[in-house]
Protein backbone atom coordinates (compact mmCIF):
# COMPACT_ATOMS: atom_id res chain seq x y z
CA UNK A 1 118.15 100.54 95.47
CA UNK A 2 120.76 98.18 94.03
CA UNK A 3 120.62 96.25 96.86
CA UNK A 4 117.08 95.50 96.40
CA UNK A 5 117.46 94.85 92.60
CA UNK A 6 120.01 92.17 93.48
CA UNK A 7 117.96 90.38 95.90
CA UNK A 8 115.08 90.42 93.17
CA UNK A 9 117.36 88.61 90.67
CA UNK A 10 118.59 86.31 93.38
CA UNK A 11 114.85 85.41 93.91
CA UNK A 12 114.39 85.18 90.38
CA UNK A 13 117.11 82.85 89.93
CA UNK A 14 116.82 80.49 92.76
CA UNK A 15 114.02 78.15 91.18
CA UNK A 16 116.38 76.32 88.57
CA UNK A 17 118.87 75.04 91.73
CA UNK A 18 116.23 75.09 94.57
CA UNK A 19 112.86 75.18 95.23
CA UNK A 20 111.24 75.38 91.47
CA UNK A 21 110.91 71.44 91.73
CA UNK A 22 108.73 71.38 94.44
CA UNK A 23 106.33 73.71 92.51
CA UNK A 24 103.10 72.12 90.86
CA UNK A 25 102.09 72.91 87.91
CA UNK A 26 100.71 76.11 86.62
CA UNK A 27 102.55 77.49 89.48
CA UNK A 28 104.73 80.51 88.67
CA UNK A 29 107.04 83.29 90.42
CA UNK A 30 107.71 86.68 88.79
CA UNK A 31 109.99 89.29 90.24
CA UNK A 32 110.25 93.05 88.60
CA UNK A 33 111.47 96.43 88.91
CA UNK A 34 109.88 99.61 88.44
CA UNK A 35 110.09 103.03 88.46
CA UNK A 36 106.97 106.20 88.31
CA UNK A 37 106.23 109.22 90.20
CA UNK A 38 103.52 110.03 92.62
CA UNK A 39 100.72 111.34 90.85
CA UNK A 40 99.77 114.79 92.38
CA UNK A 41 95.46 114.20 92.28
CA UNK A 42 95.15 116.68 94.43
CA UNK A 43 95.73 120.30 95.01
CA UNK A 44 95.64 119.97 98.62
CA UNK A 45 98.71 117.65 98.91
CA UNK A 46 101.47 119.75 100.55
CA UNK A 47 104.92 117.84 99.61
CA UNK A 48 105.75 119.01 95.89
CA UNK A 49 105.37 115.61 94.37
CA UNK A 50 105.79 116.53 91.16
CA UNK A 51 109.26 117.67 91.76
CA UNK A 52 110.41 114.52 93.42
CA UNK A 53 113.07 112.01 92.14
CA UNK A 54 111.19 109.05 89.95
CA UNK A 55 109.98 106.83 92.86
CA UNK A 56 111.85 103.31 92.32
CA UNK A 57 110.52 99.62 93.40
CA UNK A 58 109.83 96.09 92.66
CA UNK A 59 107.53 92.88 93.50
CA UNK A 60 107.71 89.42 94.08
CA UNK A 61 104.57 87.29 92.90
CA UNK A 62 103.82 84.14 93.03
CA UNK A 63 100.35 82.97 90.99
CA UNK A 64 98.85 79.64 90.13
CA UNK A 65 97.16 79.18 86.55
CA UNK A 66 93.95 78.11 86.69
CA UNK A 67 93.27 75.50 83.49
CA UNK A 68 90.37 73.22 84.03
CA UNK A 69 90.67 71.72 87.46
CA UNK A 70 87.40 73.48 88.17
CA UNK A 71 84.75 74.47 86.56
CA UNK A 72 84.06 78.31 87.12
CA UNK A 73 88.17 78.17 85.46
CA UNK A 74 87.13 77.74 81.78
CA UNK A 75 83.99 80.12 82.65
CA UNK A 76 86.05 82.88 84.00
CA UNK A 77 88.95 82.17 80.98
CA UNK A 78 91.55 80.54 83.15
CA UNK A 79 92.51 83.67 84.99
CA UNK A 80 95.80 83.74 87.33
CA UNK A 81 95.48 83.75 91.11
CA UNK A 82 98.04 84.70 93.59
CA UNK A 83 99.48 87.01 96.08
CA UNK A 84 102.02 89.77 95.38
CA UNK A 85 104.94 91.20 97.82
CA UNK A 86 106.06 94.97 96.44
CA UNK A 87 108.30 97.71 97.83
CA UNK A 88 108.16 101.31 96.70
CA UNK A 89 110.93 104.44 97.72
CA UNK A 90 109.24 107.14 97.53
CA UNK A 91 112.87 109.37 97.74
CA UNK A 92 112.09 111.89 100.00
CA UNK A 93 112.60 111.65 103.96
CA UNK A 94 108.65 112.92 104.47
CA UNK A 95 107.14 110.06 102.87
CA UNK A 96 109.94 107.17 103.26
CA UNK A 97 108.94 104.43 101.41
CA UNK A 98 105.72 101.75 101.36
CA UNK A 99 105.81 97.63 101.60
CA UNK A 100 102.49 96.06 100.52
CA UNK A 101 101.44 92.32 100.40
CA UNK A 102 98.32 91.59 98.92
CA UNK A 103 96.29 88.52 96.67
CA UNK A 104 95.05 89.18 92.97
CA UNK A 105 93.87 88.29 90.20
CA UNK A 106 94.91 88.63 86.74
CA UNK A 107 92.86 87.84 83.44
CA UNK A 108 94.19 87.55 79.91
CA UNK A 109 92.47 89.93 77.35
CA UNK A 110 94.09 88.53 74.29
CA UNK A 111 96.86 86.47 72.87
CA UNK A 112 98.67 86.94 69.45
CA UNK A 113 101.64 84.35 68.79
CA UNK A 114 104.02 84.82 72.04
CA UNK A 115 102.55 87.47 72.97
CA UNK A 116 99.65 88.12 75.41
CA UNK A 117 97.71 91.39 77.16
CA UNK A 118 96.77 90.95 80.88
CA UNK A 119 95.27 93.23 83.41
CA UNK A 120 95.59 92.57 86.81
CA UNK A 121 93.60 93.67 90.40
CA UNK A 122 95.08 93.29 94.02
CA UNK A 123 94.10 94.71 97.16
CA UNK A 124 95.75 93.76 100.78
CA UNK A 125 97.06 95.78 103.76
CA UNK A 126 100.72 98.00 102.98
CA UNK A 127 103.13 99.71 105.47
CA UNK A 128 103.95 103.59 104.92
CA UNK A 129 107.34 104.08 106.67
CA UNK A 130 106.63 107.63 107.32
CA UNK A 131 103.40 109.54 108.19
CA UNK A 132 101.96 112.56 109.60
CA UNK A 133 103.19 114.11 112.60
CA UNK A 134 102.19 117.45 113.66
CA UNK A 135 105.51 118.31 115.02
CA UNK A 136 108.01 116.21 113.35
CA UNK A 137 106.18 115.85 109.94
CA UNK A 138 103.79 118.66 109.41
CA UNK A 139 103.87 118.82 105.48
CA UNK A 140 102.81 115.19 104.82
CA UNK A 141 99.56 115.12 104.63
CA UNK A 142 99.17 112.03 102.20
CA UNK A 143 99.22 109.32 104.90
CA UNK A 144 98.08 109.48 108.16
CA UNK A 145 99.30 106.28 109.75
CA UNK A 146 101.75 103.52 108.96
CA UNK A 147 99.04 100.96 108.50
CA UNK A 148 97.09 101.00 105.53
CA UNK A 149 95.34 99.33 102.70
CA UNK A 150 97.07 98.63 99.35
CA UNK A 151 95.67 98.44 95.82
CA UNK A 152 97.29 97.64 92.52
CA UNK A 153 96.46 97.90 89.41
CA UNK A 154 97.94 96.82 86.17
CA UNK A 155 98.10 96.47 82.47
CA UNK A 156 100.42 94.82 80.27
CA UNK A 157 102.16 92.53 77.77
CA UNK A 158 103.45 88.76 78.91
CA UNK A 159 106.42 87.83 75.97
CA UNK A 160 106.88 84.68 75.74
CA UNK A 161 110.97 84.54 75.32
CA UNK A 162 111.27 81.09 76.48
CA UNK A 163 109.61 77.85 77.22
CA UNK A 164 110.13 78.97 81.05
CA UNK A 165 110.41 82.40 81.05
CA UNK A 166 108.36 85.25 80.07
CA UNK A 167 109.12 88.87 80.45
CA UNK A 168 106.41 91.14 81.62
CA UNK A 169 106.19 95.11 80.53
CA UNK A 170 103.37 96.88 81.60
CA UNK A 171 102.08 99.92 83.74
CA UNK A 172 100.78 99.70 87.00
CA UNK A 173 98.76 101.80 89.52
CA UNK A 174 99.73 101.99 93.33
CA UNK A 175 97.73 102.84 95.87
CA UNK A 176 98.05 103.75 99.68
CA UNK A 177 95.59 104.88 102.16
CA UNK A 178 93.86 104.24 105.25
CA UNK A 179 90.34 104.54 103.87
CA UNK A 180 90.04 107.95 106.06
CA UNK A 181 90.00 106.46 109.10
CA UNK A 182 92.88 108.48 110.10
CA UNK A 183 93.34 111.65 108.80
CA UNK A 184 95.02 113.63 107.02
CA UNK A 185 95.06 110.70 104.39
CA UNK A 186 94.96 111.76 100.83
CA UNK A 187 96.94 109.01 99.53
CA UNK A 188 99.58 108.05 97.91
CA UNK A 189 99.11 107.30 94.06
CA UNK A 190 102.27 105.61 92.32
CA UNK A 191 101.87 105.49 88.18
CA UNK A 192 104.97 103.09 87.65
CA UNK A 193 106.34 101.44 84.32
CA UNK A 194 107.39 98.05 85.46
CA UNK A 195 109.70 95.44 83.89
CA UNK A 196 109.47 91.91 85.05
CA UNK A 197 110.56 88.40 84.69
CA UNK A 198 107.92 85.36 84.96
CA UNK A 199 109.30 82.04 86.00
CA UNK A 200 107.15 78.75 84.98
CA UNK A 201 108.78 75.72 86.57
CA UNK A 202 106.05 73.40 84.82
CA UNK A 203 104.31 75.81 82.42
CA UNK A 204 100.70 74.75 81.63
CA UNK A 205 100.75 73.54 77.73
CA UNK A 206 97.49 73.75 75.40
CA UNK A 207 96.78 70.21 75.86
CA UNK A 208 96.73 70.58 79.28
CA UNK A 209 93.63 72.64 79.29
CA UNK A 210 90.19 71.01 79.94
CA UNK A 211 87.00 72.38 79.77
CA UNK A 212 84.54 70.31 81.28
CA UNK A 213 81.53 70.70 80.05
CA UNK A 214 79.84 67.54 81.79
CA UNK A 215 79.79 69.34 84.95
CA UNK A 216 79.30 72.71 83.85
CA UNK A 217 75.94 74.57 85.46
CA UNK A 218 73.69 76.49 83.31
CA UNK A 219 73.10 79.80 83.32
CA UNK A 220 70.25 81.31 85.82
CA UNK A 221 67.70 83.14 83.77
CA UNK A 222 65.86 84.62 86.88
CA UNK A 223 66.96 87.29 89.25
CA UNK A 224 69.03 87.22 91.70
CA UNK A 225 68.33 89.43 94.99
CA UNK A 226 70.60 90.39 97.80
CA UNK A 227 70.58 92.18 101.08
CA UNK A 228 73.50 92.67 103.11
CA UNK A 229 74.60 95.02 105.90
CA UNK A 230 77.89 96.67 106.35
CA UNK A 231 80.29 98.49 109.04
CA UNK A 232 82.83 101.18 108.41
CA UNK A 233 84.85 103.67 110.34
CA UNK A 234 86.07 107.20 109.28
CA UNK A 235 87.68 110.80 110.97
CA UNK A 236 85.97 113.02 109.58
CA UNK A 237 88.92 115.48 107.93
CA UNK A 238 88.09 118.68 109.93
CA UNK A 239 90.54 117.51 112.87
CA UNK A 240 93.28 115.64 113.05
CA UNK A 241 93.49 112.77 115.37
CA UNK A 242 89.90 113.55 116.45
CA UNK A 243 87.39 110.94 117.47
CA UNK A 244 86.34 107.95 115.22
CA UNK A 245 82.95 107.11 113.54
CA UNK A 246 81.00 104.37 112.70
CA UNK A 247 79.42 103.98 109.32
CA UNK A 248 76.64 102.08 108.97
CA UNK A 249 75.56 100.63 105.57
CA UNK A 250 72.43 98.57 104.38
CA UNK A 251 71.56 97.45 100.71
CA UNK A 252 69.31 95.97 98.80
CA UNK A 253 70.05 95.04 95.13
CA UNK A 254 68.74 92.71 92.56
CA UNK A 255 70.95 91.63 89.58
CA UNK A 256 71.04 89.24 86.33
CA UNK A 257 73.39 86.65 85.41
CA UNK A 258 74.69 87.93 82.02
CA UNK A 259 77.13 84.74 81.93
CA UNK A 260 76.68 81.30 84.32
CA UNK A 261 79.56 83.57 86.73
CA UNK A 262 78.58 87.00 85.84
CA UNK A 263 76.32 89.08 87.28
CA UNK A 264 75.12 92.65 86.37
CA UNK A 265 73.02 94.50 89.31
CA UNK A 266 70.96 97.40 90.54
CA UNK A 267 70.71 98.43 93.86
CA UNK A 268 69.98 100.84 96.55
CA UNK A 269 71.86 102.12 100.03
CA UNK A 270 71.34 103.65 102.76
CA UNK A 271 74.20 104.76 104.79
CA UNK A 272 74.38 106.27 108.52
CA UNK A 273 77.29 108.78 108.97
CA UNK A 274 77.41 109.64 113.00
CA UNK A 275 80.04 112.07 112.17
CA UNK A 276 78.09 114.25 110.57
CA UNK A 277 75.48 114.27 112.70
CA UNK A 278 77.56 115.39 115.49
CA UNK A 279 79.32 117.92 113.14
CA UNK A 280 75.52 119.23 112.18
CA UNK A 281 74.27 119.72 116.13
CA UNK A 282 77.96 121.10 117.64
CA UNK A 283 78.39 123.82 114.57
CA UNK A 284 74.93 124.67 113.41
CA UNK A 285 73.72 127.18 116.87
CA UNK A 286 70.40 125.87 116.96
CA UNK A 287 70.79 121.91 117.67
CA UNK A 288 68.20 121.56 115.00
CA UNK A 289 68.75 117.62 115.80
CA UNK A 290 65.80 116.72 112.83
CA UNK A 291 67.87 118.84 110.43
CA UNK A 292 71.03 116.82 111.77
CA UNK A 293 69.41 113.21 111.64
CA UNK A 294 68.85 114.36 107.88
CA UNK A 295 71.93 115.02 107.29
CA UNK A 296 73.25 112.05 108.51
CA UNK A 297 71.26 109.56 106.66
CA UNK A 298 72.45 109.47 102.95
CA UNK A 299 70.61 107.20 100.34
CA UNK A 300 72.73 106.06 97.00
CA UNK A 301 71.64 104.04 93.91
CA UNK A 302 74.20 101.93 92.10
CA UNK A 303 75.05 99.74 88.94
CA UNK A 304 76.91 97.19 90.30
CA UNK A 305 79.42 93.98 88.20
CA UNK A 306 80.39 90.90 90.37
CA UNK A 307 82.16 88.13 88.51
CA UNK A 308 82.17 84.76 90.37
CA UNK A 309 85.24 82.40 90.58
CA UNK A 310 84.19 79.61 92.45
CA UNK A 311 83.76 80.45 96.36
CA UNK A 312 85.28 84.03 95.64
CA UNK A 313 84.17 86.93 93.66
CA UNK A 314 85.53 90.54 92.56
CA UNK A 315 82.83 93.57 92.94
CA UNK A 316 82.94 97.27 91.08
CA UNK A 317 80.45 99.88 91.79
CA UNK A 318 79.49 103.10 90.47
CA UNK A 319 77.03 105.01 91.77
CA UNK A 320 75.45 108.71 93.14
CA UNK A 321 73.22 109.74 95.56
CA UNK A 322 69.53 110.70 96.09
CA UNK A 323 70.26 113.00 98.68
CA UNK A 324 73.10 114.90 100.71
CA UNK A 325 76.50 113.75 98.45
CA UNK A 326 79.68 113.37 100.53
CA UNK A 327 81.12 114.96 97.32
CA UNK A 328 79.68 115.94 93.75
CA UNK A 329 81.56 113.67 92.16
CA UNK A 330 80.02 109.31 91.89
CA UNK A 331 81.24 107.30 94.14
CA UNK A 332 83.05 103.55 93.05
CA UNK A 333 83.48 100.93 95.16
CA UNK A 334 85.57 97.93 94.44
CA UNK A 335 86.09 94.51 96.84
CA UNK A 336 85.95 91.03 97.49
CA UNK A 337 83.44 88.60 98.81
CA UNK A 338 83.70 84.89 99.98
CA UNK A 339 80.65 82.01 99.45
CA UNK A 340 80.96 79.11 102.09
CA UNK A 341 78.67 77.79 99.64
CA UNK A 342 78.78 77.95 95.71
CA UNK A 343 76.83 80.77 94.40
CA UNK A 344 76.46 79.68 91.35
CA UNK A 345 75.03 76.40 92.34
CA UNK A 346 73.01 76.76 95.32
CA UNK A 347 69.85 78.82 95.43
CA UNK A 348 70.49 80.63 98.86
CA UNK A 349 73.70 81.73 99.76
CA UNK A 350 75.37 83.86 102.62
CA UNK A 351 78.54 85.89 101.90
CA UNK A 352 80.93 88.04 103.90
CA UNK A 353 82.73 90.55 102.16
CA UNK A 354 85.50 93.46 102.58
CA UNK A 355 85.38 97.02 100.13
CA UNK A 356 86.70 100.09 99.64
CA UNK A 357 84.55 103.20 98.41
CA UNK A 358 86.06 106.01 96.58
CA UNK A 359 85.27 109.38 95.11
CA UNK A 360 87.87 109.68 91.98
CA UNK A 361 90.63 108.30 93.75
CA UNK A 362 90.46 109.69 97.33
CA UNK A 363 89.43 107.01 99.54
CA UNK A 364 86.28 107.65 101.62
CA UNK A 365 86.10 104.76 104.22
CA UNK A 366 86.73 100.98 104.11
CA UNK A 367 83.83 98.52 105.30
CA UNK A 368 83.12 94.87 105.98
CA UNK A 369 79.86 93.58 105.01
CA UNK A 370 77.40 90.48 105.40
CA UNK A 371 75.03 89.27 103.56
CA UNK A 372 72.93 86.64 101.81
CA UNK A 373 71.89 86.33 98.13
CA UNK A 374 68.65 84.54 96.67
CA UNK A 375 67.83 82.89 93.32
């Protein structure tokens, strides 16, 4: 692990002779260590987790401070965009150790003096080094192939020790899975404390922030409607390396904008699990196909947040179902989307999106959507 921790530093270190200059400004690099343990949110994970050595790591981020060159910035409190590189050793040969690269974004909840609270969301694709193998690595039923996605999570403190520097405590949440679409795939969960250093080449100053109010759009006061369709894919968990199956999503919602970029929805889905249709006919006896067509075709309802930042937006849903739960417990959903167009300005606009759906923390499937929205 030293070895890593040195190359961190080096990283660290190499804007004041290097590269640093070439950075614009608002343009910063942090690099950090950590160290947590693999939360255990599960009964049915096999590998004693909880008995582990503390699982050790780092990141490399770079992130550009948003202050007034556009004007969703000032509307969305100048939050920090960027994309994040982290490593994780998991210290035990069944699990090896995770690589994740991923973009995020990070808003400031308050500032006191030097001293400011931040939370921050990323989600991208991660490497597992070691997964399940029914011969070679029957206990490790957390990960179920070397490809997966990768969220992070984070709160904490930015200290202001320095005109260029600020050091960055805070605790983060790790996440790897496959969104079920190869089982077994329970996760892994890493609750880390993480220490980090920020580098500002050109830090932004107070003067430098503008908010421009000439250009700003006013807030919609009607509602906003949306349909979009989605596509997912899942195994279901009854067999391991069985046969794959589409999900099928389509929604309806309509929504108010609580801020000019904030939107607060309702909506309802209907989703089309194949899987368990084929489950319902093969195990039932009596290839009641009407019962299994029932079965199959879930409806939810959902209170849904988007918060717009120019051509991009971040989504979180909670929600239940009318009818036939995958599990008792609500499901969440958090993603992105992309506007070609700006969807705060324009009336009609189409979207693609990417999101992953979750009961608790156990990942149920991933899906890509499309859609438009109307105001």
């Amino acid at each position: 692990m030293i070895k890593y921790l040195q190359l961190f530093i080096i990283l660290i270190l190499l804007p004041n002779n290097s590269y640093a200059q070439l950075l614009p400004k608002g343009n910063y690099i942090e690099g950090g260590i950590q160290i947590g343990r693999i939360y255990k949110h599960t009964a049915k994970i096999v590998i004693p987790v909880n008995e582990l050595p503390p699982v050790l790591g780092g990141e490399l981020s770079w992130e550009m401070r948003c202050f007034g060159q556009k004007y969703w910035h000032s509307l969305s409190r100048f939050p920090r965009l960027g994309f994040i590189g982290n490593f994780n050793a998991f210290r035990d040969p069944r699990l090896g150790w995770g690589v994740g690269i991923m973009p995020f974004v990070s808003m400031r909840f308050f500032k006191i003096g030097p001293v400011e609270m931040y939370g921050r969301m990323g989600m991208g694709l991660g490497y597992v080094s070691e997964k399940w193998d029914g011969y070679f690595n029957p206990m490790n039923n957390l990960i179920g192939s070397h490809v997966n996605s990768n969220v992070s999570f984070r709160l904490g403190l930015g200290i202001e020790a320095h005109k260029k520097f600020d050091i960055r405590p805070s605790f983060s949440f790790t996440h790897f899975s496959n969104g079920a679409s190869q089982y077994p795939n329970l996760g892994i969960n890493v609750m880390s404390f993480h220490l980090g250093l920020l580098f500002k080449n050109s830090p932004v100053e107070l003067c430098d922030f503008v908010h421009n109010h000439e250009n700003m759009p006013k807030r919609h006061k009607g509602i906003r409607l949306a349909a979009y369709a989605g596509l997912g894919m899942k195994e279901i968990g009854r067999t391991y390396r069985g046969p794959k199956y589409a999900v099928t999503v389509a929604s309806l919602e309509a929504g108010m904008f609580v801020t000019v970029n904030n939107v607060l929805k309702l909506g309802a889905t209907h989703e089309y699990h194949q899987s368990e249709y084929d489950f319902y006919t093969h195990s039932s006896g009596d290839l009641n196909f009407e019962a299994a067509t029932r079965k199959a075709n879930k409806f939810l309802f959902y209170l849904e947040d988007e918060i717009l930042m120019g051509h991009f937006s971040l989504i979180g849903q909670v929600g239940y179902y009318f009818n036939n739960p995958t599990q008792k417990l609500p499901f969440t959903r958090i993603g992105f989307r992309y506007y070609p167009l700006d969807p705060v300005k324009k009336s009609v606009v189409p979207y693609i999106g990417i999101r992953l759906k979750s009961h608790a923390i156990t990942a149920e499937y991933f899906d890509l959507t499309i859609g438009v929205a109307i105001k």
